[in-house]
Protein backbone atom coordinates (compact mmCIF):
# COMPACT_ATOMS: atom_id res chain seq x y z
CA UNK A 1 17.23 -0.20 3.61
CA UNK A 2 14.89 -2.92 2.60
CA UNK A 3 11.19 -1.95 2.16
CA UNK A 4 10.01 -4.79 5.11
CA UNK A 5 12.40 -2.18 7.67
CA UNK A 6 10.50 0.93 6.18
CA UNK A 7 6.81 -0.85 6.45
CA UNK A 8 7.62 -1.81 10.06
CA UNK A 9 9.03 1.75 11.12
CA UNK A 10 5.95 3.48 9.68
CA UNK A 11 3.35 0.61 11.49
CA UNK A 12 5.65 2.00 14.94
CA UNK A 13 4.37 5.42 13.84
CA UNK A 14 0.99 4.70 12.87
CA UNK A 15 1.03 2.77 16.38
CA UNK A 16 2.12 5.59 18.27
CA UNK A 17 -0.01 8.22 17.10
CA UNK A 18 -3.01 6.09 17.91
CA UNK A 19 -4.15 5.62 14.36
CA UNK A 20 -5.55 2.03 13.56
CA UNK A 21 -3.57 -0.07 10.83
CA UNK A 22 -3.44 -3.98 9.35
CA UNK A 23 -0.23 -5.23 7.57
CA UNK A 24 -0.29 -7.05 4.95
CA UNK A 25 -3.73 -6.95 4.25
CA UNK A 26 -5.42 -9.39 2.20
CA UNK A 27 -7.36 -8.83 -0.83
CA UNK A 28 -9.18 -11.99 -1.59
CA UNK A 29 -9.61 -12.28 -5.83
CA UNK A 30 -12.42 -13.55 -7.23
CA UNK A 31 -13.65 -14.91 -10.78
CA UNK A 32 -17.12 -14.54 -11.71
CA UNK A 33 -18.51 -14.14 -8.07
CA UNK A 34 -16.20 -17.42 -7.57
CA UNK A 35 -13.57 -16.69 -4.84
CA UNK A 36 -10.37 -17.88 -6.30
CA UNK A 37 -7.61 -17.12 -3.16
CA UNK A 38 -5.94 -14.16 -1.99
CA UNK A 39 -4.09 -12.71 -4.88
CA UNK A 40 -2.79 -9.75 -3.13
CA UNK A 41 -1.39 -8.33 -0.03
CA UNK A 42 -1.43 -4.24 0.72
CA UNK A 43 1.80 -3.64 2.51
CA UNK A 44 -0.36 -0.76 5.12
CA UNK A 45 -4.18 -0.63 5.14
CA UNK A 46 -4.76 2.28 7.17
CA UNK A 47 -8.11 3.36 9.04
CA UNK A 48 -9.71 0.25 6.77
CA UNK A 49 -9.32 2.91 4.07
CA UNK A 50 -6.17 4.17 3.29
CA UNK A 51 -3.96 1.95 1.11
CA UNK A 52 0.11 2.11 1.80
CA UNK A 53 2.26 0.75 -0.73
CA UNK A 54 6.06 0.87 0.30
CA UNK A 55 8.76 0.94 -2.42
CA UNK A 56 12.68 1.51 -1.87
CA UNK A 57 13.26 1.72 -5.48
CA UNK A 58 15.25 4.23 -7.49
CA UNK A 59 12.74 5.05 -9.55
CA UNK A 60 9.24 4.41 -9.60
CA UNK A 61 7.75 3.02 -12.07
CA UNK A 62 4.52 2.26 -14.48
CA UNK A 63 4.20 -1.54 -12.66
CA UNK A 64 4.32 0.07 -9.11
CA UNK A 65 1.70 2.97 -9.64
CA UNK A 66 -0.39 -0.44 -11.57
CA UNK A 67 0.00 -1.98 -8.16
CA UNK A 68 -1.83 0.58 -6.30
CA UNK A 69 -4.45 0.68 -8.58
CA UNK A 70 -5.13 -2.67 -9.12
CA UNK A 71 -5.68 -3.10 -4.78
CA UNK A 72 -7.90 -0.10 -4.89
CA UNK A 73 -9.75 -1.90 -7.66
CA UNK A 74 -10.35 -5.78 -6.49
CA UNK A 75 -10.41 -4.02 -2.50
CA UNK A 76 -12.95 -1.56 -3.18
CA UNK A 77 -10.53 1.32 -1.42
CA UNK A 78 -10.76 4.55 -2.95
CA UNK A 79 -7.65 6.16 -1.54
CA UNK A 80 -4.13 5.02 -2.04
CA UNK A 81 -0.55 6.17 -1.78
CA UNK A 82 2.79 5.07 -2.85
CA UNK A 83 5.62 6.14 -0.78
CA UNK A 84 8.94 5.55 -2.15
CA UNK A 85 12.00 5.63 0.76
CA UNK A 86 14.28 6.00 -1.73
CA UNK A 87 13.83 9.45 -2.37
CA UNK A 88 15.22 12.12 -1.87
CA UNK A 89 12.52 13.32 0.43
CA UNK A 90 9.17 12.26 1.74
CA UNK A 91 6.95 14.37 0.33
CA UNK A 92 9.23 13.78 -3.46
CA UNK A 93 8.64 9.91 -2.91
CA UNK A 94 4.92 10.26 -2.25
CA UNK A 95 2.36 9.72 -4.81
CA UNK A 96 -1.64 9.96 -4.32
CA UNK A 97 -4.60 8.02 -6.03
CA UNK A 98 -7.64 7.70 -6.03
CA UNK A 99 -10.69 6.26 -7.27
């Protein structure tokens, strides 16, 4: 399935269980303390905190986990995860970082 199907199933989750999310979450870019535009979007910001980055890829790879880093980075997050639907399991497609 197409990563947009597996971000809106998980926000239907998130929904039900109560816990507070934002899709697509901005993260504004800025070049010496000038504000330049949004540069990025995080797929699932979760609790303000937690940043969600959905893949559906076979494998996963240096550019993706780059991704995650770089919103941590320019959003100030310190806790991210990349979830990869296509594997074969949940917990094998799941990847923590942090800052």
């Amino acid at each position: 399935m197409l990563e947009s199907i597996y971000e809106e199933c998980l926000c239907l989750e998130l929904a039900q269980a109560g816990i507070p999310f934002e899709r697509q979450f901005p993260v504004p870019v800025s070049y010496r303390g000038t504000p330049v535009g949004i540069g990025f979007r995080i797929d699932v910001l979760v609790a303000g905190e937690l940043v969600v980055e959905l893949k559906a890829v076979e494998q996963v790879l240096p550019v993706h986990e780059s991704q995650v880093l770089t919103y941590l980075r320019f959003g100030g997050y310190r806790r991210g995860r990349l979830m990869n639907f296509h594997a074969r399991s949940l917990t094998a497609g799941l990847k923590r970082y942090s800052l």
